[in-house]
PDB file of N, CA and C in Angstrom:
ATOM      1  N   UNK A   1       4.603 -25.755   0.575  1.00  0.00           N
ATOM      2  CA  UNK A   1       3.643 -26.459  -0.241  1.00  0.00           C
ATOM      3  C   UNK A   1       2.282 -25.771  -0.113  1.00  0.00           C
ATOM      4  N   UNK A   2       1.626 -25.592  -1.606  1.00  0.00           N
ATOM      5  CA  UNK A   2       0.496 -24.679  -1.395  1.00  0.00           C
ATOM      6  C   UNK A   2      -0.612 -26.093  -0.577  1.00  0.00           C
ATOM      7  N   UNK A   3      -1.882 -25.373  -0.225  1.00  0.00           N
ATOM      8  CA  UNK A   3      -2.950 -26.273   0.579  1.00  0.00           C
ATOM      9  C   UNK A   3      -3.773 -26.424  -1.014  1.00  0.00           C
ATOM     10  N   UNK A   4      -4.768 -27.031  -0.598  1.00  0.00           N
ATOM     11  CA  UNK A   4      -5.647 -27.278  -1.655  1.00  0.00           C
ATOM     12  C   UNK A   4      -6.777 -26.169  -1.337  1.00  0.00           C
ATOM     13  N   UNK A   5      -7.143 -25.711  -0.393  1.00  0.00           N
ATOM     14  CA  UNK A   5      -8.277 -24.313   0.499  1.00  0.00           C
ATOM     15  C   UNK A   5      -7.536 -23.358   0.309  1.00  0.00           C
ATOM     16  N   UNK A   6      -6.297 -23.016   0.053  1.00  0.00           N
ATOM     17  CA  UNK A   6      -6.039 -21.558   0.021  1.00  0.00           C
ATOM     18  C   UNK A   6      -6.466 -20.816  -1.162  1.00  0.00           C
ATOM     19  N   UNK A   7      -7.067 -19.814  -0.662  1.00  0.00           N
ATOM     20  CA  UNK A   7      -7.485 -18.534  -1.829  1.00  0.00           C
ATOM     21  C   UNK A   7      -6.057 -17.646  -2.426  1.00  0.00           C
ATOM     22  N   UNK A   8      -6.424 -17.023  -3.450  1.00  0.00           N
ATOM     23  CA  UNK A   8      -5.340 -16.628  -4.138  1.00  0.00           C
ATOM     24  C   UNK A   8      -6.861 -15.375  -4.667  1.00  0.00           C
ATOM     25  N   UNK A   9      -5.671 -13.940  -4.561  1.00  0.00           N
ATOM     26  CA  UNK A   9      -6.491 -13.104  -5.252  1.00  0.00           C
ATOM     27  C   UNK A   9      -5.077 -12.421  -6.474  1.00  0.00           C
ATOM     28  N   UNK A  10      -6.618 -12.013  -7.535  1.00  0.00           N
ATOM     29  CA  UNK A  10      -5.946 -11.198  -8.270  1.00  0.00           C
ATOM     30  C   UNK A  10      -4.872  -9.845  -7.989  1.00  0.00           C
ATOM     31  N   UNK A  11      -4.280  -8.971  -9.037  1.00  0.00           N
ATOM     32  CA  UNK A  11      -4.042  -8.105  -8.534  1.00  0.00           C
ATOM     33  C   UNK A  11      -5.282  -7.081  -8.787  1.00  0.00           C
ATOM     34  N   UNK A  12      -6.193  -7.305  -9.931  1.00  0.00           N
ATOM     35  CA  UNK A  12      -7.520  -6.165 -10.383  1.00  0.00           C
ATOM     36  C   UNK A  12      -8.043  -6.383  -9.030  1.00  0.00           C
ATOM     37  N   UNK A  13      -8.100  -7.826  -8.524  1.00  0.00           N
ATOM     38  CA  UNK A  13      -8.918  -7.783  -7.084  1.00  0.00           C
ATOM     39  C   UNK A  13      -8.839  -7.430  -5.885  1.00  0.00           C
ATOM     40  N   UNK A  14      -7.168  -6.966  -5.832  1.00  0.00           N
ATOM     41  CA  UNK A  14      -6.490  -6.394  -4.723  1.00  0.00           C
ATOM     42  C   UNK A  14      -6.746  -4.346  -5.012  1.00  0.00           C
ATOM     43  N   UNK A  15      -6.422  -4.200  -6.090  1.00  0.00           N
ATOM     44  CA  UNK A  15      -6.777  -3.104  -6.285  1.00  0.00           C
ATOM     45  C   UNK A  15      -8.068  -2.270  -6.295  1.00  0.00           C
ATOM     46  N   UNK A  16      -8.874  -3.099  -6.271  1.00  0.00           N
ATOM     47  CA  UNK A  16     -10.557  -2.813  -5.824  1.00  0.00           C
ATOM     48  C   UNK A  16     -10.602  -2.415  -4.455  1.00  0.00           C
ATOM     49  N   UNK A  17     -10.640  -3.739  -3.529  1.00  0.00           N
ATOM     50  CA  UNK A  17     -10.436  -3.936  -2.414  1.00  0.00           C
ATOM     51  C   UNK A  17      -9.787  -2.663  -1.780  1.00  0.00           C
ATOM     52  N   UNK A  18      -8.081  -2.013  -2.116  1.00  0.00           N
ATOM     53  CA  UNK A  18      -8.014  -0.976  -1.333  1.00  0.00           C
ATOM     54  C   UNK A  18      -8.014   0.067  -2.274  1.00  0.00           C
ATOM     55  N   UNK A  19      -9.027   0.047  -3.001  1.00  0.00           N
ATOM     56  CA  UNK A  19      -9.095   1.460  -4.347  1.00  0.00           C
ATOM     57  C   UNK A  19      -7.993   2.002  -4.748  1.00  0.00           C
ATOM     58  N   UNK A  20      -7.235   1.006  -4.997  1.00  0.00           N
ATOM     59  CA  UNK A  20      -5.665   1.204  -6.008  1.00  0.00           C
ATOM     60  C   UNK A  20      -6.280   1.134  -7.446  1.00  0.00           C
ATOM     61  N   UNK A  21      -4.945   1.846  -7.814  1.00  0.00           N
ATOM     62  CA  UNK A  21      -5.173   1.868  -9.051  1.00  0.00           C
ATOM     63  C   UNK A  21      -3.912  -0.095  -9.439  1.00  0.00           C
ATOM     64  N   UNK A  22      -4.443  -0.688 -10.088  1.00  0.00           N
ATOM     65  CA  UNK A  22      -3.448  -1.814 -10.511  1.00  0.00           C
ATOM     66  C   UNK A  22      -2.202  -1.510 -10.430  1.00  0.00           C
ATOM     67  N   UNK A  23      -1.886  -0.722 -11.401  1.00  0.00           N
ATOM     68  CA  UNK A  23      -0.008  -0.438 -11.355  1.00  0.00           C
ATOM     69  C   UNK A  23       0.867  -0.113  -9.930  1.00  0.00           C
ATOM     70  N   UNK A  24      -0.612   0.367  -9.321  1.00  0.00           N
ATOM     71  CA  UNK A  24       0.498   0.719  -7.766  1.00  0.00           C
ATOM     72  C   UNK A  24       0.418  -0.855  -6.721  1.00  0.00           C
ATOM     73  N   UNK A  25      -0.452  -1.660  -7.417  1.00  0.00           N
ATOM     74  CA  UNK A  25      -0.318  -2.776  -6.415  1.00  0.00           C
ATOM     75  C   UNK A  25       0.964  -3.484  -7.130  1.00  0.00           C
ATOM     76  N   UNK A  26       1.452  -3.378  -8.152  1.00  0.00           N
ATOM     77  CA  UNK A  26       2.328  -4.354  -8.658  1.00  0.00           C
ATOM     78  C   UNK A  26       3.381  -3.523  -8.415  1.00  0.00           C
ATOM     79  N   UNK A  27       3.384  -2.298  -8.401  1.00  0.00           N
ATOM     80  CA  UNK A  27       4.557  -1.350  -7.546  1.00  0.00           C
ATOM     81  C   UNK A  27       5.369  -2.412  -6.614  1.00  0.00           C
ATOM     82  N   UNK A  28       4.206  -2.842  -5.550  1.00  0.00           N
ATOM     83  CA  UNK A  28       3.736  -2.962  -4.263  1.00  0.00           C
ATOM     84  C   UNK A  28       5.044  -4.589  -4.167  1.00  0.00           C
ATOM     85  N   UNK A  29       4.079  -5.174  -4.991  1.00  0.00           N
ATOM     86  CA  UNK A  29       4.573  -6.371  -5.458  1.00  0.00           C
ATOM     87  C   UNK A  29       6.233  -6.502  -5.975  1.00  0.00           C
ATOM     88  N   UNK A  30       6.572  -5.571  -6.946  1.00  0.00           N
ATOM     89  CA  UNK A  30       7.519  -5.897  -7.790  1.00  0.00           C
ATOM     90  C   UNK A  30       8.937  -5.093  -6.442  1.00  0.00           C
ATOM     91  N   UNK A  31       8.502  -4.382  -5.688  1.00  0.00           N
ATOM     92  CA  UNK A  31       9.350  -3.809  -3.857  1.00  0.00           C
ATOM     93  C   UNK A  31       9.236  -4.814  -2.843  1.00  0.00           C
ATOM     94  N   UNK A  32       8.905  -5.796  -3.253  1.00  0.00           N
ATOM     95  CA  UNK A  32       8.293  -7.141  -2.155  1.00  0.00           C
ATOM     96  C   UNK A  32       7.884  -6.840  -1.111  1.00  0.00           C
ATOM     97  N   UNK A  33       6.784  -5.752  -0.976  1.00  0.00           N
ATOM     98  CA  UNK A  33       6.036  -5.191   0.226  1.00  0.00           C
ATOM     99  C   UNK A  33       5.056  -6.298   0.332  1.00  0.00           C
ATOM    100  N   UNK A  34       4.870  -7.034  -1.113  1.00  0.00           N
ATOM    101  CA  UNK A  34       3.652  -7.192  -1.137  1.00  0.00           C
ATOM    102  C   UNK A  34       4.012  -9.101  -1.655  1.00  0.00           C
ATOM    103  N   UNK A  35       3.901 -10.035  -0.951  1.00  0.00           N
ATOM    104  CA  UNK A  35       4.359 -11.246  -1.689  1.00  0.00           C
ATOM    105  C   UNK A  35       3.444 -11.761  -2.517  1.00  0.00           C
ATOM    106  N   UNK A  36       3.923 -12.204  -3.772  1.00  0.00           N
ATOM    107  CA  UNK A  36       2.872 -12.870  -5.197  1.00  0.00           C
ATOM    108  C   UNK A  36       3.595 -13.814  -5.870  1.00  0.00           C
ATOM    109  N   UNK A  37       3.058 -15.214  -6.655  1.00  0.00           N
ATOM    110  CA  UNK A  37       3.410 -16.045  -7.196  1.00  0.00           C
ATOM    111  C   UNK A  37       3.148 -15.613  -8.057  1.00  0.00           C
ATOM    112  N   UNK A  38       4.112 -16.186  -9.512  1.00  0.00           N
ATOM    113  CA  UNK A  38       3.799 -15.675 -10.612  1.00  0.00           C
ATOM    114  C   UNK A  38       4.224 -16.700 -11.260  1.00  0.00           C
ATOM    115  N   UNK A  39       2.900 -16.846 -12.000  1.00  0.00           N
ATOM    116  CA  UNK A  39       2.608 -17.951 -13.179  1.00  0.00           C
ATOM    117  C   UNK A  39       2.732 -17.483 -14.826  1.00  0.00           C
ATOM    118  N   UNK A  40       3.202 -17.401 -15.575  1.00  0.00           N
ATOM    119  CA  UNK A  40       4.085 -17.220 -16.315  1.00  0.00           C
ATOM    120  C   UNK A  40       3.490 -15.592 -16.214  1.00  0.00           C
ATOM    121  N   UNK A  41       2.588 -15.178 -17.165  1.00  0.00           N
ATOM    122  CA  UNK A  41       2.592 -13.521 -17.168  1.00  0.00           C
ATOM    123  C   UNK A  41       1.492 -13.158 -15.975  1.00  0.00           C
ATOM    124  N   UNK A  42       0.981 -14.278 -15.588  1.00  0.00           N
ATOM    125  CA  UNK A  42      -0.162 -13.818 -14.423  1.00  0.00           C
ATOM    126  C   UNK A  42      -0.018 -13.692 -13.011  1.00  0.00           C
ATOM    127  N   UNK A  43      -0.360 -12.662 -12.081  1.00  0.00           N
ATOM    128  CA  UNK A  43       0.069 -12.637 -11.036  1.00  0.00           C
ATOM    129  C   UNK A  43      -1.265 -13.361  -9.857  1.00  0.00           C
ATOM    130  N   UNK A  44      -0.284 -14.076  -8.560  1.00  0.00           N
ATOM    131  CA  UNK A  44      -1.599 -14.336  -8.343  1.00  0.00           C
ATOM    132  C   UNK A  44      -1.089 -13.972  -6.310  1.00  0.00           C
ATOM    133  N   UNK A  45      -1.937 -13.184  -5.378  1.00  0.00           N
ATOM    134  CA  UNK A  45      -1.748 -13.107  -4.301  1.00  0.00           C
ATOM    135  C   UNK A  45      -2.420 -13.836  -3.403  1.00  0.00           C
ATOM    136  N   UNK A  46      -1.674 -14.940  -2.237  1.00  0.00           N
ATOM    137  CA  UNK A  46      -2.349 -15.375  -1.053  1.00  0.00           C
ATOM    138  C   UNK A  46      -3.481 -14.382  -0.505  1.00  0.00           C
ATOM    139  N   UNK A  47      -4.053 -14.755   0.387  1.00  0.00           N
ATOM    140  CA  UNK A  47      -5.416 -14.082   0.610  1.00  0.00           C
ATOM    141  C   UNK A  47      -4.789 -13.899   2.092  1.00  0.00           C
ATOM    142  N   UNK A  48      -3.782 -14.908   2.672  1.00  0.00           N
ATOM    143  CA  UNK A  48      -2.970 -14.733   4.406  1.00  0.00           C
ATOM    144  C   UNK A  48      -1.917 -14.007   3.833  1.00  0.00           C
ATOM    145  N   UNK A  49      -1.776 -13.822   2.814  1.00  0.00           N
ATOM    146  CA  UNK A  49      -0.704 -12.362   2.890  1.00  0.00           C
ATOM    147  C   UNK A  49      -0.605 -11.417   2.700  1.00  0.00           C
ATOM    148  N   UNK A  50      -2.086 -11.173   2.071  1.00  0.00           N
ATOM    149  CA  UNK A  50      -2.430 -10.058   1.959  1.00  0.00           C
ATOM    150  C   UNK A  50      -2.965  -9.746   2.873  1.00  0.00           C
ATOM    151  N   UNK A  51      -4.210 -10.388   3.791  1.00  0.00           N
ATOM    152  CA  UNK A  51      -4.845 -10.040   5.311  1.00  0.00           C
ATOM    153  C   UNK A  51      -3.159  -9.825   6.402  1.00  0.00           C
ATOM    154  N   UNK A  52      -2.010 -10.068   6.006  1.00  0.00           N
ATOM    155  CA  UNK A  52      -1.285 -10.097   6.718  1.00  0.00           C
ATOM    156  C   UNK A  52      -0.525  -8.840   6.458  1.00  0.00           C
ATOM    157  N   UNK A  53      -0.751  -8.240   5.477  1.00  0.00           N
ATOM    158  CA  UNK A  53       0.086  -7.113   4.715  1.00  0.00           C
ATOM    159  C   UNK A  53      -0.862  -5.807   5.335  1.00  0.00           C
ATOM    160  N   UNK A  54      -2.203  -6.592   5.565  1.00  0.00           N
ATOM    161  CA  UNK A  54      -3.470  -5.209   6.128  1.00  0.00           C
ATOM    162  C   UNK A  54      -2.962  -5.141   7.542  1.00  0.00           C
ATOM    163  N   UNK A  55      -2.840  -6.154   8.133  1.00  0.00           N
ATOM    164  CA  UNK A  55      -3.140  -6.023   9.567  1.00  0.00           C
ATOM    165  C   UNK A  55      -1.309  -5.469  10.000  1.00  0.00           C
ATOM    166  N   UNK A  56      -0.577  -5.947   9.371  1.00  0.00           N
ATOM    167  CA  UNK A  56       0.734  -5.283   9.720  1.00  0.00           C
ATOM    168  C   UNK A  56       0.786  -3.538   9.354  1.00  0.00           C
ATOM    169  N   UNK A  57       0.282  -3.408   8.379  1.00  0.00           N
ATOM    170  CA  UNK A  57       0.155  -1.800   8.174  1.00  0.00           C
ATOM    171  C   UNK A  57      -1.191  -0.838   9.265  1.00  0.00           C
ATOM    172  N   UNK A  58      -2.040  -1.874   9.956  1.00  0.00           N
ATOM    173  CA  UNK A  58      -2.664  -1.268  10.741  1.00  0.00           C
ATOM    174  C   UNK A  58      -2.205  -1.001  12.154  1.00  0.00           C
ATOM    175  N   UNK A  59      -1.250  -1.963  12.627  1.00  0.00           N
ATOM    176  CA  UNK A  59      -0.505  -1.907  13.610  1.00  0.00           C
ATOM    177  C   UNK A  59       0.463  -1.067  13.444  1.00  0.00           C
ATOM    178  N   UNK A  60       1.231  -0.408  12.572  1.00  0.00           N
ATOM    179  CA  UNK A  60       2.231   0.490  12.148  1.00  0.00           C
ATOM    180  C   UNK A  60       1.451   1.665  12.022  1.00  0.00           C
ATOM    181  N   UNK A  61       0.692   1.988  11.737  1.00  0.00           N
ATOM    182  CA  UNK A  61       0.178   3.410  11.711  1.00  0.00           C
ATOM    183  C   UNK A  61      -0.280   3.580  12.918  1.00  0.00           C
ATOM    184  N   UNK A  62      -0.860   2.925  14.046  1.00  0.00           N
ATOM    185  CA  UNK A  62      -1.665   3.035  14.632  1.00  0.00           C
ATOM    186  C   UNK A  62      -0.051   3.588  16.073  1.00  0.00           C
ATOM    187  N   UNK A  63       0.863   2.861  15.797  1.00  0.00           N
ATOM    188  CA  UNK A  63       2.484   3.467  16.394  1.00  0.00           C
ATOM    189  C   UNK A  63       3.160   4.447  15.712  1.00  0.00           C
ATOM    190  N   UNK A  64       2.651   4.748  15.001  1.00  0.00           N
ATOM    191  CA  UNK A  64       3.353   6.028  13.945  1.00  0.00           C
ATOM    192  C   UNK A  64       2.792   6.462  13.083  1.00  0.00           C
ATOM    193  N   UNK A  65       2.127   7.467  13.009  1.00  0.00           N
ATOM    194  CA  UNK A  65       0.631   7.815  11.768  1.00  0.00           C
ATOM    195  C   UNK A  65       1.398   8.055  10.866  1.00  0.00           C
ATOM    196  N   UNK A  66       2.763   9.171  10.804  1.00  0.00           N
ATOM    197  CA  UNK A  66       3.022   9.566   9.781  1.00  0.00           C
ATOM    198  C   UNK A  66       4.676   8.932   9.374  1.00  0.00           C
ATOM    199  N   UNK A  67       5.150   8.093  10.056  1.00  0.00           N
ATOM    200  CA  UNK A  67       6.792   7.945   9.971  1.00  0.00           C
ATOM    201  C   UNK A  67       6.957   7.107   9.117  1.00  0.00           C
ATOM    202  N   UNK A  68       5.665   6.400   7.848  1.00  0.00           N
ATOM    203  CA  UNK A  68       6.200   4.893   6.792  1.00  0.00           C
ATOM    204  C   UNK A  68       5.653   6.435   5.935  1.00  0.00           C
ATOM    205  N   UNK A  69       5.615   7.593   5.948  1.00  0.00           N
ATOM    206  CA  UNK A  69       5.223   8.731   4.840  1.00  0.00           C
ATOM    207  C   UNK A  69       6.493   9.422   4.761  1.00  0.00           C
ATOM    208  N   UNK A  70       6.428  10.094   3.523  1.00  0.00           N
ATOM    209  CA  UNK A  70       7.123  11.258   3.134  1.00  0.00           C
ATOM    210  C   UNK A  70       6.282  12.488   3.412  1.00  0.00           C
ATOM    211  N   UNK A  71       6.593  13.376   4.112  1.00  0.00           N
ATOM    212  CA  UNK A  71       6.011  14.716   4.597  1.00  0.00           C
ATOM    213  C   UNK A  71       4.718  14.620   3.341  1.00  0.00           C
ATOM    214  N   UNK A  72       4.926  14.704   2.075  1.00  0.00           N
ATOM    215  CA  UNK A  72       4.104  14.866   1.222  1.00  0.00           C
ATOM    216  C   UNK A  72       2.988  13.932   1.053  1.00  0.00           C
ATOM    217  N   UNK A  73       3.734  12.646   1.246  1.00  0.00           N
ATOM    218  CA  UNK A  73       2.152  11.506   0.927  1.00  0.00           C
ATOM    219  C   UNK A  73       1.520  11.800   2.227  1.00  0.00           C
ATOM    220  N   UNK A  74       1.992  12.526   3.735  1.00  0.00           N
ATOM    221  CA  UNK A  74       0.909  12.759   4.530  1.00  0.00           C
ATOM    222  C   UNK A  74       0.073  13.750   4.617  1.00  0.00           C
ATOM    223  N   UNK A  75       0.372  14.416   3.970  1.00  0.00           N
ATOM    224  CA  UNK A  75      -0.202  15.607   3.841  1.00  0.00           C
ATOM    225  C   UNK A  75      -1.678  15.454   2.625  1.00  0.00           C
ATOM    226  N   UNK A  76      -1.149  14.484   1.558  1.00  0.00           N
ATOM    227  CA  UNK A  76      -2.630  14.187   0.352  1.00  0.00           C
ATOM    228  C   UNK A  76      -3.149  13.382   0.982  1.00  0.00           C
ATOM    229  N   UNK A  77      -2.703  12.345   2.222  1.00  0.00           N
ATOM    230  CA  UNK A  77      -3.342  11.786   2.943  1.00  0.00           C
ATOM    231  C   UNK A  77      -4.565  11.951   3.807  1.00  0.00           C
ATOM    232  N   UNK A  78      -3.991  13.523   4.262  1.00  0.00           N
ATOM    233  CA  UNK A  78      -5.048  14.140   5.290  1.00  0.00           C
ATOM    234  C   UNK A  78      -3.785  14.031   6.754  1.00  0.00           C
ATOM    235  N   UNK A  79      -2.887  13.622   6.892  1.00  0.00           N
ATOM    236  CA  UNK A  79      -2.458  13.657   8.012  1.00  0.00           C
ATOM    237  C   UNK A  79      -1.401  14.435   8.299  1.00  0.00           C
ATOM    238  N   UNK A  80      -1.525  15.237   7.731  1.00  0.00           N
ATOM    239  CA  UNK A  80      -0.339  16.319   8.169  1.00  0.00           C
ATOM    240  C   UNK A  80      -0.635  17.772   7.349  1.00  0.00           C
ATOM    241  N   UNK A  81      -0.921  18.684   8.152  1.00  0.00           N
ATOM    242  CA  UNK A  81      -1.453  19.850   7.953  1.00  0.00           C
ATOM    243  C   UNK A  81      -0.758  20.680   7.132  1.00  0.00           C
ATOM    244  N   UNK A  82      -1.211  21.205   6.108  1.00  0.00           N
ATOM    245  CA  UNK A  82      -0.282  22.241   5.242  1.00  0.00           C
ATOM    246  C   UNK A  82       0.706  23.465   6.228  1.00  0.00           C
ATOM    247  N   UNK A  83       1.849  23.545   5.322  1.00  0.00           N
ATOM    248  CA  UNK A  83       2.694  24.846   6.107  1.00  0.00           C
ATOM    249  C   UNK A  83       2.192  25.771   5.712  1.00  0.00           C
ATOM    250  N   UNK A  84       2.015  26.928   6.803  1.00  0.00           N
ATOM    251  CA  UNK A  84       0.936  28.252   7.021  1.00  0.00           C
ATOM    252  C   UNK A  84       2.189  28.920   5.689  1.00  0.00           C
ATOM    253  N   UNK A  85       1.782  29.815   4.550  1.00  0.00           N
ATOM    254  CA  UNK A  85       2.288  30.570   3.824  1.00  0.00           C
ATOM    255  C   UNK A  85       2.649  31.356   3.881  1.00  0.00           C
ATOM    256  N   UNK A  86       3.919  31.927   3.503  1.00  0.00           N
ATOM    257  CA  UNK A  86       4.963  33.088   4.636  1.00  0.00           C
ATOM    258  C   UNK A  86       4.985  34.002   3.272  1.00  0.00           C
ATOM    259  N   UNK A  87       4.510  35.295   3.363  1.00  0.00           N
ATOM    260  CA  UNK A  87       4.904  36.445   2.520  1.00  0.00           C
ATOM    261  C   UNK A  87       5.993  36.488   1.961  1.00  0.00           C
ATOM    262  N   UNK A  88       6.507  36.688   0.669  1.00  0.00           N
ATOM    263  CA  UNK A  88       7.783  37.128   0.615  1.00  0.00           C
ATOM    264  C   UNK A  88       7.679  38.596   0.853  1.00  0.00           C
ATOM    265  N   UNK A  89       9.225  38.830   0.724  1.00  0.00           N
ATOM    266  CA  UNK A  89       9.430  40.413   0.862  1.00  0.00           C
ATOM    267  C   UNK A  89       9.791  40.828  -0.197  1.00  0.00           C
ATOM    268  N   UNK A  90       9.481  42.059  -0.713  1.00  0.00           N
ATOM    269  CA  UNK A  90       9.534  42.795  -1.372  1.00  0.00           C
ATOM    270  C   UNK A  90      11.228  44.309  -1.406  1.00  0.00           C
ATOM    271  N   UNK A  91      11.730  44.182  -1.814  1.00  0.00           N
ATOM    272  CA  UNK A  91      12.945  45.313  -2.088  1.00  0.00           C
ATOM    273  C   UNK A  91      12.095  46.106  -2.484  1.00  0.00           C
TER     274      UNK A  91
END
């Protein structure tokens, strides 16, 4: 049962917040990373599940910087250093 005090954020307002672009928060959402009620076409997110969605991903990186990445998203990330470029050879 919802409270009558609980906040509910948008998704434009979630996407501000961590400088998403919209479509990747409803990514987020539509993979149930991310839990949202949905009122007929409008989406709407708890404000404890989303502070709960931050603080669980801060505790996970902080045990594994790069292991919720694909070699590649750590690397545009900043956390994983490009592979040094190997000459080919020449015949």
């Amino acid at each position: 049962m919802l409270s009558s005090d609980e906040e509910f954020l948008t998704v434009a307002e979630i996407a501000s917040i961590l400088k998403l672009n919209q479509q990747t928060v409803r990514n987020r959402i539509d993979h149930v990373a991310l839990p949202a009620l949905h009122v007929g076409r409008r989406v709407r997110i708890r404000r404890s599940n989303f502070d709960q969605l931050l603080e669980q991903g801060q505790t996970r990186r902080a045990q594994h910087p790069a292991a919720q990445q694909s070699p590649a998203q750590a690397f545009w990330e900043g956390e994983l250093p490009p592979a040094p470029l190997v000459p080919l050879e020449r015949e």
